[in-house]
Protein backbone atom coordinates (compact mmCIF):
# COMPACT_ATOMS: atom_id res chain seq x y z
CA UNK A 1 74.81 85.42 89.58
CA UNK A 2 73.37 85.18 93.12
CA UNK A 3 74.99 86.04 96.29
CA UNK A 4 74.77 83.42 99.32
CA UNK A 5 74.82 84.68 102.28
CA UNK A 6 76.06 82.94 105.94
CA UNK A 7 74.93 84.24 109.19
CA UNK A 8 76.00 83.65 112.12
CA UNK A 9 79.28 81.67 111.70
CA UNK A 10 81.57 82.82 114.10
CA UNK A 11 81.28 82.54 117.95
CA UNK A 12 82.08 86.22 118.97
CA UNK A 13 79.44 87.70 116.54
CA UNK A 14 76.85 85.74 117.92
CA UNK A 15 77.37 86.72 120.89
CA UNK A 16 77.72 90.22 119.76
CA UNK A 17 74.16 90.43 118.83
CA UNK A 18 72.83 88.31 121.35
CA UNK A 19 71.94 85.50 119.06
CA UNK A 20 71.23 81.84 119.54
CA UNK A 21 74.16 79.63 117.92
CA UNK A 22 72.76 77.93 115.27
CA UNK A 23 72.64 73.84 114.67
CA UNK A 24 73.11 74.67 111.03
CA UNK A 25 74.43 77.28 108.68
CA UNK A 26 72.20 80.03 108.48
CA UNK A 27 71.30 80.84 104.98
CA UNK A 28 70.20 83.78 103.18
CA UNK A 29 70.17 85.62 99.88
CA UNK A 30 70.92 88.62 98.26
CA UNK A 31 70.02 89.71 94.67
CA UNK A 32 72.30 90.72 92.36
CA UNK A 33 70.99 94.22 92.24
CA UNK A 34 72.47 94.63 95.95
CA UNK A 35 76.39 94.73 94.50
CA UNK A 36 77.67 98.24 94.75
CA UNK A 37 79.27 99.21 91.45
CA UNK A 38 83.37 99.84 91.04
CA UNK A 39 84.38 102.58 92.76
CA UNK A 40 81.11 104.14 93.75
CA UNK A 41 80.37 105.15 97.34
CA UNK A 42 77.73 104.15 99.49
CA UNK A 43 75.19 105.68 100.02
CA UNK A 44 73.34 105.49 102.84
CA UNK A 45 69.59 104.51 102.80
CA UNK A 46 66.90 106.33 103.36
CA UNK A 47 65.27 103.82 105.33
CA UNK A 48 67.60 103.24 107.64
CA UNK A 49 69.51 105.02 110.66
CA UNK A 50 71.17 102.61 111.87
CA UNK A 51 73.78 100.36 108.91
CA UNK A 52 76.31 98.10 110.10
CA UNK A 53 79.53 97.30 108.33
CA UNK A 54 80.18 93.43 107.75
CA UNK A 55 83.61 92.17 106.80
CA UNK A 56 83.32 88.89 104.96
CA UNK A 57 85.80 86.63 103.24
CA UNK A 58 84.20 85.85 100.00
CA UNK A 59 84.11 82.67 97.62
CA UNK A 60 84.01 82.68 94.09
CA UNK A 61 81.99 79.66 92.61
CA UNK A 62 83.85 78.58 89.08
CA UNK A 63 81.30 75.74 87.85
CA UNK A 64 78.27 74.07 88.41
CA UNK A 65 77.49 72.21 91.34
CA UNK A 66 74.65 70.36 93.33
CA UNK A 67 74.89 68.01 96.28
CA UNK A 68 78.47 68.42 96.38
CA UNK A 69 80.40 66.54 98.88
CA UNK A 70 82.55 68.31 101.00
CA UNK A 71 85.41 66.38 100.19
CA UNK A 72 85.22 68.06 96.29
CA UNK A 73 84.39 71.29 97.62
CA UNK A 74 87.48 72.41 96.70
CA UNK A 75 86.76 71.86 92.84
CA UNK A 76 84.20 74.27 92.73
CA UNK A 77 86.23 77.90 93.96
CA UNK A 78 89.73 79.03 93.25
CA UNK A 79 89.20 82.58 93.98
CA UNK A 80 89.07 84.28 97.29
CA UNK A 81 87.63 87.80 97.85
CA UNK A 82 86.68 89.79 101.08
CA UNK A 83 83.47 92.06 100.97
CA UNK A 84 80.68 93.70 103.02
CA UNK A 85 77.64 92.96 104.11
CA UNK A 86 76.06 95.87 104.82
CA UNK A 87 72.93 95.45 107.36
CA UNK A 88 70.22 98.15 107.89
CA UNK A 89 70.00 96.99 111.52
CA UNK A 90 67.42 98.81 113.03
CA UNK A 91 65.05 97.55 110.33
CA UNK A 92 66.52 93.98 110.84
CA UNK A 93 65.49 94.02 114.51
CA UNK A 94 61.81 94.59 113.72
CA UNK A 95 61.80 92.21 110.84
CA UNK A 96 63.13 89.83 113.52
CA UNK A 97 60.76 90.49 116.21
CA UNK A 98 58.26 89.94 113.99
CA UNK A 99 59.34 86.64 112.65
CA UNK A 100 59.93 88.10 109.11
CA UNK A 101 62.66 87.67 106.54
CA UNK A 102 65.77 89.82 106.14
CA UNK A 103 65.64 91.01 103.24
CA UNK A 104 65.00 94.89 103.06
CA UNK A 105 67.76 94.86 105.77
CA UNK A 106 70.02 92.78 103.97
CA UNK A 107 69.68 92.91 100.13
CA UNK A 108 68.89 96.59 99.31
CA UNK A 109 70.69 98.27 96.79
CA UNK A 110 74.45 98.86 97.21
CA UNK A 111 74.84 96.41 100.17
CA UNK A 112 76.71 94.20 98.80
CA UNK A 113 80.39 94.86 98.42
CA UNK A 114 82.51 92.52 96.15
CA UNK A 115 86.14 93.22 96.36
CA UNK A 116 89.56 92.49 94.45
CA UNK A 117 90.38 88.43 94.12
CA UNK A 118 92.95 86.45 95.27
CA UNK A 119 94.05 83.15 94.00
CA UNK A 120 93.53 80.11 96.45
CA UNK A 121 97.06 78.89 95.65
CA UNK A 122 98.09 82.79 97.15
CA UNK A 123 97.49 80.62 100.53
CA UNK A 124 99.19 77.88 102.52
CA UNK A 125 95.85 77.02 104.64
CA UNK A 126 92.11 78.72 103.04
CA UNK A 127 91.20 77.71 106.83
CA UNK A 128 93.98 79.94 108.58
CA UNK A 129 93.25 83.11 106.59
CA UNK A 130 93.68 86.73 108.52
CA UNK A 131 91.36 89.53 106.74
CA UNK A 132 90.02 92.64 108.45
CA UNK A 133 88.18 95.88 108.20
CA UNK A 134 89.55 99.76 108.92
CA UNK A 135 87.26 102.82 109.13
CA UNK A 136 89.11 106.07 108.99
CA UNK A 137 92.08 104.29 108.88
CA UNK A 138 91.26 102.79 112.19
CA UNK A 139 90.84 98.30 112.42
CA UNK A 140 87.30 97.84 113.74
CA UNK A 141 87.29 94.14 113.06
CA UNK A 142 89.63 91.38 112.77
CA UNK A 143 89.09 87.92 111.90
CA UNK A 144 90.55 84.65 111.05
CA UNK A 145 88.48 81.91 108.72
CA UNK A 146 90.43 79.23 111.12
CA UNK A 147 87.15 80.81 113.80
CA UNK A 148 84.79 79.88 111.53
CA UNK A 149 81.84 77.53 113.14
CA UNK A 150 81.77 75.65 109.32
CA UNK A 151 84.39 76.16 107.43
CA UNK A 152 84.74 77.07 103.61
CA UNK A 153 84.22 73.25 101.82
CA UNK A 154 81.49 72.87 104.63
CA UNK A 155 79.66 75.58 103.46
CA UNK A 156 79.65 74.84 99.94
CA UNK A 157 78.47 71.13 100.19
CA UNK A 158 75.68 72.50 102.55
CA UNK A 159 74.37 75.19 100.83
CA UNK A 160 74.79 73.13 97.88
CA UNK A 161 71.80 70.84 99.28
CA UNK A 162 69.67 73.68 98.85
CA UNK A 163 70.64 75.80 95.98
CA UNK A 164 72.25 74.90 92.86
CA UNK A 165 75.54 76.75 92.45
CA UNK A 166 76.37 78.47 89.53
CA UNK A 167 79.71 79.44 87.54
CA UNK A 168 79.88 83.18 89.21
CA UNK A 169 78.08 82.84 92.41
CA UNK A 170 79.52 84.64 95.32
CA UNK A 171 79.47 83.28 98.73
CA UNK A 172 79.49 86.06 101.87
CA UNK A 173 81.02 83.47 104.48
CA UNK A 174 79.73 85.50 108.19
CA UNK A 175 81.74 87.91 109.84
CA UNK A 176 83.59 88.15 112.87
CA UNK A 177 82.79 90.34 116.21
CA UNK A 178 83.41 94.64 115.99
CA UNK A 179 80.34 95.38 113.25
CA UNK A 180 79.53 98.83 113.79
CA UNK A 181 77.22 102.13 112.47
CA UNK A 182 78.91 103.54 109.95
CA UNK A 183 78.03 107.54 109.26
CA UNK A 184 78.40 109.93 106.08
CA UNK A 185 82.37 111.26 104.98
CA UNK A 186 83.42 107.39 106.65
CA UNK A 187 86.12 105.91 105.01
CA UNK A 188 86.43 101.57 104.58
CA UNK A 189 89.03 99.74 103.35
CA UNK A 190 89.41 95.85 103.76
CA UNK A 191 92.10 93.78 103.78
CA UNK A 192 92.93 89.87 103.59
CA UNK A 193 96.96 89.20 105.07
CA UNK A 194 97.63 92.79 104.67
CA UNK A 195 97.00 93.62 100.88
CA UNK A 196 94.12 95.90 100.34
CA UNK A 197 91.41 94.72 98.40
CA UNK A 198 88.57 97.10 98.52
CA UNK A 199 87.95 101.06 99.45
CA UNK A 200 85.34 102.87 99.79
CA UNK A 201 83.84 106.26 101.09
CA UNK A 202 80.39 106.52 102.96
CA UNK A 203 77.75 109.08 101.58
């Protein structure tokens, strides 16, 4: 299983972190070792002093795929998830600066979290989907997949240009504006049209 990642994909964010909007879907990976277990907090890293929470809605590949066309995107998923991507920013910005890849900021252990699914029949419109993010019981960011810069079915013909997809692959599809720190005794819980579908405690 590998977990494809989207930066970048939705206007506010960008401007957020003072990024350039993209021509293209920005693309990156993280292994599998990066998926925080069932119920286990997260801890966080040594490493790091500065972690952002990520809200993500999340797409569960069900077969293989390569060079799909968007128009039989929909073929490949039928299960939608939200998650985190959990950033060590302060160690992103110097890997940045420097030209470098992401990845120690982006794929350590634990900084990937995977959610409950939902079916894609639970929805009228994949593309009008409301999901957010609460800390201490508190909504820090709220999004809607209709904000999206390319949409679910676009991302899943383009990535699959690049990467074969796999029966189990997860795709993190960007996050909206409101990432923030989090600190130790925090408390997350996400939520996709009001049902909860992860929870988790900061360490």
């Amino acid at each position: 299983m590998k977990i494809i990642c989207i930066g970048r994909n939705y206007t506010a964010h960008i401007e957020e972190l003072k990024n350039e909007r993209p021509e293209d879907p920005v693309v990156f990976i993280k292994p599998d070792s990066a998926v925080l277990p069932k119920e286990q907090d997260f801890y966080i890293p040594e490493f790091s002093n500065d972690v952002h929470y990520e809200v993500e809605v999340l797409v569960k590949i069900k077969k293989v795929g390569k060079h799909i066309q968007q128009k039989f995107a929909h073929k490949y998923y039928d299960e939608i998830g939200l998650g985190i991507d959990f950033t060590a920013r302060d160690l992103q910005s110097k890997l940045k600066e420097k030209g470098l890849p992401w990845e120690k900021a982006k794929g350590f252990d634990g900084a990937a979290v995977i959610g409950n699914w939902l079916p894609v029949n639970t929805f009228k419109d994949i593309n009008a989907i409301n999901f957010e993010l609460q800390k201490n019981n508190e909504i820090v960011q709220k999004g809607n997949t209709s904000l999206m810069l390319w949409k679910i079915d676009e991302l899943i013909a383009y990535v699959s240009q690049y990467f074969m997809l796999k029966k189990g692959d997860i795709i993190f599809t960007g996050t909206p504006s409101g990432v923030g720190k989090v600190e130790p005794n925090d408390y997350l819980t996400g939520a996709i049209e009001g049902k909860e579908l992860f929870s988790l405690k900061i360490k």
